[in-house]
N, C-alpha and C. Protein backbone atom coordinates (compact mmCIF):
# COMPACT_ATOMS: atom_id res chain seq x y z
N UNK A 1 66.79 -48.22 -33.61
CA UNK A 1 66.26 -48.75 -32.37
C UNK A 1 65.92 -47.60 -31.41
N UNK A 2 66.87 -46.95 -31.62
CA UNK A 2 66.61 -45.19 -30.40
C UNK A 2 64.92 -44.71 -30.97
N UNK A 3 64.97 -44.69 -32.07
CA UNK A 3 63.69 -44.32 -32.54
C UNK A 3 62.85 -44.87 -32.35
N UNK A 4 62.68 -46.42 -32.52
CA UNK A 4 61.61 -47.27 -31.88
C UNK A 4 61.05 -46.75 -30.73
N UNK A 5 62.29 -46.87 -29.91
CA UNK A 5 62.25 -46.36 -28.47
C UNK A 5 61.08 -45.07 -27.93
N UNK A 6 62.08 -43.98 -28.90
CA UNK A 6 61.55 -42.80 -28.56
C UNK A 6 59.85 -42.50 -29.61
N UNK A 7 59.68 -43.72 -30.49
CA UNK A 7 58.59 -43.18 -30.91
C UNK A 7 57.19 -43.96 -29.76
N UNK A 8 57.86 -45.04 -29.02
CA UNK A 8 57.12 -45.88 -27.93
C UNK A 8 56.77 -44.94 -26.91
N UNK A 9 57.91 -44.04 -26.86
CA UNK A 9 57.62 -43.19 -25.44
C UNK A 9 56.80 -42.03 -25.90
N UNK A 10 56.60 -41.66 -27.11
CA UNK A 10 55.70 -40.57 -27.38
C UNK A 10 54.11 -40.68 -27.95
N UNK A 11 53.77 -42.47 -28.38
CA UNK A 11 52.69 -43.18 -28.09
C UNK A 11 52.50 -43.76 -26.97
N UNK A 12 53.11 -44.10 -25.62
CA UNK A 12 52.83 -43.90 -24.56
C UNK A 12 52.43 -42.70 -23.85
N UNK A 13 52.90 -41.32 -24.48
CA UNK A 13 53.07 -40.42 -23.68
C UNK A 13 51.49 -39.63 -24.23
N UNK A 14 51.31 -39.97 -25.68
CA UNK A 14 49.74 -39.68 -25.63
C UNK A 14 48.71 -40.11 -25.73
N UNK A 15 48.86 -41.63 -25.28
CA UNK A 15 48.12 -42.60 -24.87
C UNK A 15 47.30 -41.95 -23.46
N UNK A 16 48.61 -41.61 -22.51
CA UNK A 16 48.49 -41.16 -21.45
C UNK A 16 47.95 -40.05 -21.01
N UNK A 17 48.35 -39.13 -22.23
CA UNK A 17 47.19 -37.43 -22.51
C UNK A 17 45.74 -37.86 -22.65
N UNK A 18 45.47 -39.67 -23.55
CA UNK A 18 44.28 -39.37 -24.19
C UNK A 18 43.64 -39.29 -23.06
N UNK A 19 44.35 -40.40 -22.12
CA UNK A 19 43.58 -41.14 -21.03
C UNK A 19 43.48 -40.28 -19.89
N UNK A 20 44.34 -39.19 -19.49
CA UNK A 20 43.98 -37.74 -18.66
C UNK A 20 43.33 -37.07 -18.97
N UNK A 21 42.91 -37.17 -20.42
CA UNK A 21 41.73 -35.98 -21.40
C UNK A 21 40.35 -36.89 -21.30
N UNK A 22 40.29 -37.96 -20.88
CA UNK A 22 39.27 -38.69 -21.42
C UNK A 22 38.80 -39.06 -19.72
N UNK A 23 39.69 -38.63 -18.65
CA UNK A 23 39.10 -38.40 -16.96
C UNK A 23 38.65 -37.27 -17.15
N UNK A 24 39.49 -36.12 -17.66
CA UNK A 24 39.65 -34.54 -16.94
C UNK A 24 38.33 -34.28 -17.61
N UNK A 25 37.90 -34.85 -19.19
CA UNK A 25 36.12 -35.07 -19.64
C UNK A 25 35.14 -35.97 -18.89
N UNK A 26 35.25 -36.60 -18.01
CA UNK A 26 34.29 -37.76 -17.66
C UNK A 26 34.16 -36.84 -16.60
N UNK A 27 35.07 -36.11 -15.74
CA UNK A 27 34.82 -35.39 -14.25
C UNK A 27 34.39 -34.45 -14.59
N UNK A 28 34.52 -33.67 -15.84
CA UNK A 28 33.94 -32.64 -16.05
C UNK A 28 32.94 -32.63 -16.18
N UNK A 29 32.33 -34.01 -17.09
CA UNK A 29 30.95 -34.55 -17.54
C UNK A 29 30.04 -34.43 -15.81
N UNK A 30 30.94 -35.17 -15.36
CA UNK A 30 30.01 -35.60 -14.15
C UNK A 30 30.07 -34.62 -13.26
N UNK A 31 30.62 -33.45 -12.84
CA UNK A 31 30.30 -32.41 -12.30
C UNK A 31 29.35 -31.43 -12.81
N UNK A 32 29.23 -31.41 -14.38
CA UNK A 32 28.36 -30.49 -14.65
C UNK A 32 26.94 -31.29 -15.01
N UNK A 33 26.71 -32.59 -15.02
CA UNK A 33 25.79 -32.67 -14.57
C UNK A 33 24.86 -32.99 -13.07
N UNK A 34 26.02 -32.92 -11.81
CA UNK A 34 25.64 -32.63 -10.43
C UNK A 34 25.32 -31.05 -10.33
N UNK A 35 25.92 -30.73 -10.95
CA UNK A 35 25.58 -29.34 -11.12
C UNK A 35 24.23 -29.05 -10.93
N UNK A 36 24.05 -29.67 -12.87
CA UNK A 36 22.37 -29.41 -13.46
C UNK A 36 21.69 -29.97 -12.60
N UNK A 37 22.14 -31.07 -12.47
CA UNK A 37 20.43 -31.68 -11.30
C UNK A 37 20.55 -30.67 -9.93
N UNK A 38 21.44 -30.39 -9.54
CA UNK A 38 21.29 -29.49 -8.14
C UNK A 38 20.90 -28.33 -8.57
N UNK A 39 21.02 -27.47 -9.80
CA UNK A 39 20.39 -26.59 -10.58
C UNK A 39 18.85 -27.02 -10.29
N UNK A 40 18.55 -27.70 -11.04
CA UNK A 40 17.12 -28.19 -11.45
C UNK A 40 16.31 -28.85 -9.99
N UNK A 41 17.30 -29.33 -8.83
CA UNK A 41 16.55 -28.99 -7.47
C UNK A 41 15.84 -27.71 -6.74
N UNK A 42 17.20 -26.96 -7.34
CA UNK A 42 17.20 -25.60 -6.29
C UNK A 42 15.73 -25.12 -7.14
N UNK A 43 15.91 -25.20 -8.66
CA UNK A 43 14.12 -24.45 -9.21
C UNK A 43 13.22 -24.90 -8.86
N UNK A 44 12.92 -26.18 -8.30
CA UNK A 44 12.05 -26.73 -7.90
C UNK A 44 11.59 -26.54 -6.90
N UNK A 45 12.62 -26.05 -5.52
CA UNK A 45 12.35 -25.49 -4.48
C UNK A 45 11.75 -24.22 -4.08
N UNK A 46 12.79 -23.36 -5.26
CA UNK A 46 12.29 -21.80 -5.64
C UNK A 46 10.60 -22.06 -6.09
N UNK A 47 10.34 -23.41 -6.88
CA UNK A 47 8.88 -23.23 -7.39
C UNK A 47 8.07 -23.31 -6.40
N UNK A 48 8.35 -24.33 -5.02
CA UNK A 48 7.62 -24.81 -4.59
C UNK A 48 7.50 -23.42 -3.15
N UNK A 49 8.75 -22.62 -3.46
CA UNK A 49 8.29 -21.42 -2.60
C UNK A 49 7.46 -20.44 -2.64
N UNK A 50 7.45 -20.45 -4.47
CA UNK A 50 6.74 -19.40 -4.42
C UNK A 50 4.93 -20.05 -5.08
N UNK A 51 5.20 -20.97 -4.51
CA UNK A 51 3.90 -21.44 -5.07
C UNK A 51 3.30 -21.50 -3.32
N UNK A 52 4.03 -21.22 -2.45
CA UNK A 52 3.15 -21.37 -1.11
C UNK A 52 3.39 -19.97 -0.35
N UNK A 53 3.78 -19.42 -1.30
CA UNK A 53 3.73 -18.13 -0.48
C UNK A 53 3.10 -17.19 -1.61
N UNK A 54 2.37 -15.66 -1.26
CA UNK A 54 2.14 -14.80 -1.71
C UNK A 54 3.37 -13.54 -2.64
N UNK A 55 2.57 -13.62 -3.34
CA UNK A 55 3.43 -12.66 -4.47
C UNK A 55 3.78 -11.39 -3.97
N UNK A 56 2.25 -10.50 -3.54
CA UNK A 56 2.32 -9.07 -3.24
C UNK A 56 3.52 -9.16 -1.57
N UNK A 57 2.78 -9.66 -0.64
CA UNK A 57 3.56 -9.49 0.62
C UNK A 57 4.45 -10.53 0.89
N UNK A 58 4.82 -11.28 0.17
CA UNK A 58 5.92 -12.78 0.97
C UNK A 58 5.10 -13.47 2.14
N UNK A 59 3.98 -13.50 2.53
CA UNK A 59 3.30 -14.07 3.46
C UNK A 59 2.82 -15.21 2.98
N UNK A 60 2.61 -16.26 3.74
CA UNK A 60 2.21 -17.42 2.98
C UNK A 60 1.08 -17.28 2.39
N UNK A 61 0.34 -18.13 1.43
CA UNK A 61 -0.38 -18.11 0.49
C UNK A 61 -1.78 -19.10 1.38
N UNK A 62 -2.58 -19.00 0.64
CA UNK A 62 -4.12 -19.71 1.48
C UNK A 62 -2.88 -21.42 0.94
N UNK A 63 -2.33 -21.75 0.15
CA UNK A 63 -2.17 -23.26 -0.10
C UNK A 63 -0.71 -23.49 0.80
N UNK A 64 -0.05 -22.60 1.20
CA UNK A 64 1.31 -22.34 2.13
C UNK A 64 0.65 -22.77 3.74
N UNK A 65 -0.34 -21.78 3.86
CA UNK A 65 -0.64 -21.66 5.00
C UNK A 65 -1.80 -23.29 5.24
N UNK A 66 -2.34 -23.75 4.08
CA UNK A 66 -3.14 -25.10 4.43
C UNK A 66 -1.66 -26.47 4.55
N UNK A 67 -0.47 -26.00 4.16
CA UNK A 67 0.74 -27.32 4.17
C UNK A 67 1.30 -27.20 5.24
N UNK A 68 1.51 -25.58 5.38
CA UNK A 68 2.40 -25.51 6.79
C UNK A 68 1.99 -25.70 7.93
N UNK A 69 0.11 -25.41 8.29
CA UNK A 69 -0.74 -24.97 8.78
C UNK A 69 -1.10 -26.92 9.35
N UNK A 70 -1.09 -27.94 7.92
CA UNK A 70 -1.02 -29.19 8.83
C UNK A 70 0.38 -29.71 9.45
N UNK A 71 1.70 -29.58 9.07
CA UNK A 71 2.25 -30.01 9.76
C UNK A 71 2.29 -29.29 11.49
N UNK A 72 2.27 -27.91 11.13
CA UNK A 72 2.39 -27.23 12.44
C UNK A 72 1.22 -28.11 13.34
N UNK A 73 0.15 -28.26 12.63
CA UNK A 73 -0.76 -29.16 13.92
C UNK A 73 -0.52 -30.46 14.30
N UNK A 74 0.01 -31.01 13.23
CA UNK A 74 0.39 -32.46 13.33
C UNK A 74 1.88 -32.62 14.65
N UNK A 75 2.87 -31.65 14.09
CA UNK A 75 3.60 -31.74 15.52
C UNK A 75 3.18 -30.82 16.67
N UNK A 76 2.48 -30.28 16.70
CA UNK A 76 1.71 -29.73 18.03
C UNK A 76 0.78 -30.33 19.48
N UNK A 77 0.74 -31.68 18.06
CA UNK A 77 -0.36 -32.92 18.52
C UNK A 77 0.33 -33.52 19.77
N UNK A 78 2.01 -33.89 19.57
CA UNK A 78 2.17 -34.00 20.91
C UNK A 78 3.57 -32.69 21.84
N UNK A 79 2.16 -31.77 21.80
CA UNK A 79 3.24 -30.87 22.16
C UNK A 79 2.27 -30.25 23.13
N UNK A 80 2.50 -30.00 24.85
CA UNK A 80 1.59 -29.28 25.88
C UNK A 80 0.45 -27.65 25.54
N UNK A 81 1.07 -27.58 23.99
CA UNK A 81 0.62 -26.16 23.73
C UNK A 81 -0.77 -26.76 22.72
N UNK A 82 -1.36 -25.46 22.17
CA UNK A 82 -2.55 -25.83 21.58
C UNK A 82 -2.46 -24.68 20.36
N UNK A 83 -2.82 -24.54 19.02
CA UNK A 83 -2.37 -23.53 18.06
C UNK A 83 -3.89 -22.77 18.06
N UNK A 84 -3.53 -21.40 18.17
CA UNK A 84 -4.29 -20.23 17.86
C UNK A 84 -4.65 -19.99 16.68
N UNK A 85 -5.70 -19.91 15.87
CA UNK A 85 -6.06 -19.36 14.62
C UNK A 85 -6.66 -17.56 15.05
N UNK A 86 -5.79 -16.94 14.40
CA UNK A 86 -6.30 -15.53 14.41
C UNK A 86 -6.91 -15.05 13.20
N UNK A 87 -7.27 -14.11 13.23
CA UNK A 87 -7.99 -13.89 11.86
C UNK A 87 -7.54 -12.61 11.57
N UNK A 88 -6.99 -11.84 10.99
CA UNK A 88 -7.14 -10.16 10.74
C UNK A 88 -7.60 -9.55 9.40
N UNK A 89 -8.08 -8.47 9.49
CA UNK A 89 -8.92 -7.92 8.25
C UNK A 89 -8.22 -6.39 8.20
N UNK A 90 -8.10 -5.84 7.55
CA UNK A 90 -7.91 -4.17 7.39
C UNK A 90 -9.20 -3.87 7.35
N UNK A 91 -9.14 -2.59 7.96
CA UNK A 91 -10.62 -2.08 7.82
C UNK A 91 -10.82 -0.80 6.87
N UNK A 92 -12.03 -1.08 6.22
CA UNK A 92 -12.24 -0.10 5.35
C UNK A 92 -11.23 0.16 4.11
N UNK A 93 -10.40 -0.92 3.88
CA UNK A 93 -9.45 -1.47 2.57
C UNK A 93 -9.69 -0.86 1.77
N UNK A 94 -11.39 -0.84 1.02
CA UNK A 94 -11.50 -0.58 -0.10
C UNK A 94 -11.08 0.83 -0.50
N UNK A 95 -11.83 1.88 0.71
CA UNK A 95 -11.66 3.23 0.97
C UNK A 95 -9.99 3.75 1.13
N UNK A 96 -9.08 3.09 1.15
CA UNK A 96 -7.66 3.39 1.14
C UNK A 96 -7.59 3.02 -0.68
N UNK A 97 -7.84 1.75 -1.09
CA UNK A 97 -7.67 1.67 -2.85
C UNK A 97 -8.03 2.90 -3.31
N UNK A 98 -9.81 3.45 -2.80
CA UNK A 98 -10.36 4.31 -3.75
C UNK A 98 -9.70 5.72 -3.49
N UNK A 99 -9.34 6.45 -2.30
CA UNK A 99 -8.66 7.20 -1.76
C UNK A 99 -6.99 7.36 -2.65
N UNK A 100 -6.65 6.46 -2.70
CA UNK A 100 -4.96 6.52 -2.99
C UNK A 100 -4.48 6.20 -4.08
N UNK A 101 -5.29 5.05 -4.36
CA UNK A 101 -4.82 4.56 -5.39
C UNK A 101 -4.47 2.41 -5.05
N UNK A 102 -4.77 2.16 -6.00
CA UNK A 102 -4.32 0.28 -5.99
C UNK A 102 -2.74 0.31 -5.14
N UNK A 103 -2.00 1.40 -5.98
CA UNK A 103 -0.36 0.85 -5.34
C UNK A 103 0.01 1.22 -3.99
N UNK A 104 -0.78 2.04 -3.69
CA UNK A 104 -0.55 2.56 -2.38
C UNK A 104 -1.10 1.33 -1.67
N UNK A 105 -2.35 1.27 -1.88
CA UNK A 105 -3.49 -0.32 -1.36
C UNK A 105 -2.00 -1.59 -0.96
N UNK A 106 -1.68 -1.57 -2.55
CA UNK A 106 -0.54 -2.50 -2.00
C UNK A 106 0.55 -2.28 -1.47
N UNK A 107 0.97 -1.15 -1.14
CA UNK A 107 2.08 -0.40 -0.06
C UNK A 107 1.63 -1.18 1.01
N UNK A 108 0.15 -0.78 1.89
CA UNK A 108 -0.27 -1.32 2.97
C UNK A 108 -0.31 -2.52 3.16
N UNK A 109 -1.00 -3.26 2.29
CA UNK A 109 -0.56 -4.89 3.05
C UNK A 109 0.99 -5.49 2.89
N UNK A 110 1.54 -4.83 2.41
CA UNK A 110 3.20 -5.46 2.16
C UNK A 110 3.45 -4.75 3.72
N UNK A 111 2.93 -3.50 3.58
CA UNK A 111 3.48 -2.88 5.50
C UNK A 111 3.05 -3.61 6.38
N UNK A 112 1.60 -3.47 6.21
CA UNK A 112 1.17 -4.93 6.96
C UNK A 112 1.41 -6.32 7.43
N UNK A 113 1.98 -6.89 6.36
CA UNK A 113 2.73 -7.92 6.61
C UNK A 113 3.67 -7.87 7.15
N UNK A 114 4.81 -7.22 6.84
CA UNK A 114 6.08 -6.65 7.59
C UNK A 114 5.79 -6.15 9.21
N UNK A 115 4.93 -5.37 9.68
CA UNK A 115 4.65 -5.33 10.82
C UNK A 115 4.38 -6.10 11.50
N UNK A 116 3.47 -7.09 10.85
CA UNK A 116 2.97 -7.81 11.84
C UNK A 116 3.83 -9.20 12.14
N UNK A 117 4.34 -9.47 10.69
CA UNK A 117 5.54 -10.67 11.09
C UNK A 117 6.55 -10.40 12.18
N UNK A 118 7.66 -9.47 12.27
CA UNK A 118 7.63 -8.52 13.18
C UNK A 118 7.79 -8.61 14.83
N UNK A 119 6.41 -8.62 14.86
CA UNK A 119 5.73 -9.15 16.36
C UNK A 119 5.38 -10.22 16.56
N UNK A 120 5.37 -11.08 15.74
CA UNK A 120 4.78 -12.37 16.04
C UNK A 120 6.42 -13.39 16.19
N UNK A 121 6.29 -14.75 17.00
CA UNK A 121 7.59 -15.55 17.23
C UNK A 121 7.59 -15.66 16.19
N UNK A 122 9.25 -16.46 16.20
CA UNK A 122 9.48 -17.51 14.96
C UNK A 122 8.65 -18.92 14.37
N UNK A 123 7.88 -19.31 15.51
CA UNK A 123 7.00 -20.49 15.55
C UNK A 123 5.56 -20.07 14.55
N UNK A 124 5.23 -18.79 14.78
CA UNK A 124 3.81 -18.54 13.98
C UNK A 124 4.23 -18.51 12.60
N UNK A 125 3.12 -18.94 11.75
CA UNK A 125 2.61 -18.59 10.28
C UNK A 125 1.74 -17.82 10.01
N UNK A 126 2.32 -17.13 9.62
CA UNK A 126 1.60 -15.66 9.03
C UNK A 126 1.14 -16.02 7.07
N UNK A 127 -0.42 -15.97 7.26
CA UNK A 127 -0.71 -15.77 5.37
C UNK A 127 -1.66 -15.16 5.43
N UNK A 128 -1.48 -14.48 3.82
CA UNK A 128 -2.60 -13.71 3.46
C UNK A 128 -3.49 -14.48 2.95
N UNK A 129 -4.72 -14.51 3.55
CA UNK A 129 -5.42 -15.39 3.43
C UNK A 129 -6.78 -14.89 1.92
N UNK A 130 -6.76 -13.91 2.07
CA UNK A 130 -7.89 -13.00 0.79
C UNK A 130 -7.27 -12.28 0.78
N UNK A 131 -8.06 -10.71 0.34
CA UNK A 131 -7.76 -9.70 -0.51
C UNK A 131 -6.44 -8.92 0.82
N UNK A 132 -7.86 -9.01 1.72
CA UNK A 132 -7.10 -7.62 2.74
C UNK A 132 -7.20 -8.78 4.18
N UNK A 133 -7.89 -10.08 4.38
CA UNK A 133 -7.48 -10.84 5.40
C UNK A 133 -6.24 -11.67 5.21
N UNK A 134 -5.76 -11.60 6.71
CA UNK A 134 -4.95 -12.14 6.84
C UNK A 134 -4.98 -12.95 8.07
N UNK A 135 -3.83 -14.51 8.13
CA UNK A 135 -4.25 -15.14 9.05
C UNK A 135 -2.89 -15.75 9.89
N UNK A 136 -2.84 -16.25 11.03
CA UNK A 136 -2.06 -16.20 11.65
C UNK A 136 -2.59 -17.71 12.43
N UNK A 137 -1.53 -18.76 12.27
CA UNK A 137 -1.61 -19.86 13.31
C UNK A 137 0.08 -19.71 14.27
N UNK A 138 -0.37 -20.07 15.67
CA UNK A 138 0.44 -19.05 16.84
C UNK A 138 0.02 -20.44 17.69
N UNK A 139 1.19 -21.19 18.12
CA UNK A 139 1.08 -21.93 19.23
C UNK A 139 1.14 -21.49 20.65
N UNK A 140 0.47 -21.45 21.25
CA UNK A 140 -0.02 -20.79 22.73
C UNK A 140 -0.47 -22.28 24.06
N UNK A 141 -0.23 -21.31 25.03
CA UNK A 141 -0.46 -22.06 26.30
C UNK A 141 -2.14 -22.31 26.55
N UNK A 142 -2.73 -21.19 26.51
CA UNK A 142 -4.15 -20.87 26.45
C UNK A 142 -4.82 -20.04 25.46
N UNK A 143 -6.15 -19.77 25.34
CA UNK A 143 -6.54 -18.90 25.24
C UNK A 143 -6.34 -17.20 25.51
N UNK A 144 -5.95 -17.35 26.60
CA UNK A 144 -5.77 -15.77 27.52
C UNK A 144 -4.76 -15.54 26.31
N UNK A 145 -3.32 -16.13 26.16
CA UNK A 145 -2.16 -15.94 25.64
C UNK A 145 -2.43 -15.56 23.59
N UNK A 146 -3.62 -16.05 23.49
CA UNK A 146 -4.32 -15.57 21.99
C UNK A 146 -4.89 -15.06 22.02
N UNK A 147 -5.35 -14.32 22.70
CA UNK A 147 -6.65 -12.97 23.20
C UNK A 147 -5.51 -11.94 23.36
N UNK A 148 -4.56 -12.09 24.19
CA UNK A 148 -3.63 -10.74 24.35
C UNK A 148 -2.21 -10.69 22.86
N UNK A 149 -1.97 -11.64 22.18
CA UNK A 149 -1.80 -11.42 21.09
C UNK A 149 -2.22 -11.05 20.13
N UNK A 150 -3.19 -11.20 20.06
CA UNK A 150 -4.00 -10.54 18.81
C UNK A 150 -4.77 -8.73 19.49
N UNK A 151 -4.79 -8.80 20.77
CA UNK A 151 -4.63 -7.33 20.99
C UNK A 151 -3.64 -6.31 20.61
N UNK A 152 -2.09 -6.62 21.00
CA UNK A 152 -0.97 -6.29 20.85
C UNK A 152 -0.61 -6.08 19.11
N UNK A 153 -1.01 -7.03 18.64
CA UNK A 153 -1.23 -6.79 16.77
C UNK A 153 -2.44 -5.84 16.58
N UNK A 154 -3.59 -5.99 16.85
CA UNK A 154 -4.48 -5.29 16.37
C UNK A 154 -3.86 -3.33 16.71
N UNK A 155 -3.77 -3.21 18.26
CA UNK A 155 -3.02 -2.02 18.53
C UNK A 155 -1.74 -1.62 18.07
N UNK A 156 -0.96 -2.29 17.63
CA UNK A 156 0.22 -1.87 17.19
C UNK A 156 -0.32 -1.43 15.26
N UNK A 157 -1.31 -2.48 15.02
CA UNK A 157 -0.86 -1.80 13.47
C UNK A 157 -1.90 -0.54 13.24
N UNK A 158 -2.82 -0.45 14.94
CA UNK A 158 -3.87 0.97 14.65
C UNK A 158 -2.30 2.37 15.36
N UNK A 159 -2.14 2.06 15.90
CA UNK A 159 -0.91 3.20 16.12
C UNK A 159 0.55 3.31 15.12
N UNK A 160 0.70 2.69 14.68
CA UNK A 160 1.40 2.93 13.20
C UNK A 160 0.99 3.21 12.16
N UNK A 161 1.22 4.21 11.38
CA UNK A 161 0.69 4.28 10.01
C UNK A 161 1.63 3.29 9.47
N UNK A 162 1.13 3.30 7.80
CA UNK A 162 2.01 2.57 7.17
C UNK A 162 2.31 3.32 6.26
N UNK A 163 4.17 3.19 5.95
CA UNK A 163 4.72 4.29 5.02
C UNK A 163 4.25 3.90 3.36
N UNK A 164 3.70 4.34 2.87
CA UNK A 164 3.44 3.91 1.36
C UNK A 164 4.31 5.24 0.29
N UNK A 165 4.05 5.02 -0.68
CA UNK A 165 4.66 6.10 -1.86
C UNK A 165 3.60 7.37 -1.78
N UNK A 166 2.60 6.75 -1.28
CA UNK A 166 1.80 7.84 -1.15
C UNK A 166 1.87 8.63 0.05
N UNK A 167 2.59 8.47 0.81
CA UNK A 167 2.45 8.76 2.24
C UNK A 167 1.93 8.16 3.42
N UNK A 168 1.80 8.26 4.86
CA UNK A 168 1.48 7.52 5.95
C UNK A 168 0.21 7.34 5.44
N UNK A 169 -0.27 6.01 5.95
CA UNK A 169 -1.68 5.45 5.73
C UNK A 169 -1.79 4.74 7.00
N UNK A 170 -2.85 5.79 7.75
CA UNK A 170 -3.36 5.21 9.31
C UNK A 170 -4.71 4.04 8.92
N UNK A 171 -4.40 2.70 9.52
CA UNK A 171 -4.85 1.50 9.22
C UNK A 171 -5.76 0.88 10.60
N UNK A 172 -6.60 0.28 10.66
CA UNK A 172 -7.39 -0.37 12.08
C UNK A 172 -7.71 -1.75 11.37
């Protein structure tokens, strides 16, 4: 009878293992697949970042800057301000490629970008819009206030060179 006993308590006792092995697997199950799907969010996000932004400089991309570019107007719509489209170009681009070299070329607009993000608020979107333009939507009070911003950029990136591997590269 002791044996009955004690063989009851040791088929209870791994009844009770199966049934802690068969949670401590179901939570495991179900954490590692919250996991994967929060895995398989986060790539999706990473995709959808780098699908709206630019490769060479991290600046938004012409399809970044057309998503971000409508909501920014859409909530602007009721907002006292009005959004600035700037335009910027490097000048004479090609003559820095043929001069230096392609990597240097791309030294400069990565400097470029970096400078000019930089100076601009947290509110503007900065993308590279082509090769060597780049574009900038900037919520402003007026006009006057997008006329003297885009001065302040244009002069700041003609009085900085930009550091490349090749050396300073003076830019307008």
């Amino acid at each position: 009878q002791e044996a009955d006993v004690a063989l009851r308590a040791l088929e209870a006792e791994r009844a009770a293992l199966r049934l802690g092995l068969a949670r401590s697997l179901s939570g495991e199950l179900l954490a590692w697949q919250s996991a994967r799907a929060g895995l398989r969010l986060a790539e999706g996000r990473l995709e959808l970042a780098r699908a709206l932004s630019d490769d060479l400089t991290g600046a938004l991309s012409r399809r970044g800057l057309r998503e971000l570019g409508e909501r920014m107007l859409s909530m602007q719509a009721h907002q006292p301000t009005s959004v600035a489209v700037l335009m910027m170009d490097v000048d004479h681009f090609k003559a820095v490629n043929d001069q230096y070299g392609h990597q240097v070329g791309d030294d400069v607009l990565r400097q470029v970008t970096q400078l000019t993000r930089e100076r601009l608020r947290d509110d503007a979107l900065l993308a590279r819009y082509g090769g060597e333009e780049f574009t900038v939507l900037l919520p402003v009070r007026s006009h006057l206030e997008a006329s003297a911003v885009a001065e302040r950029l244009r002069q700041m990136l003609a009085l900085t060179p930009c550091e490349t591997r090749g050396g300073p590269v003076t830019i307008t």
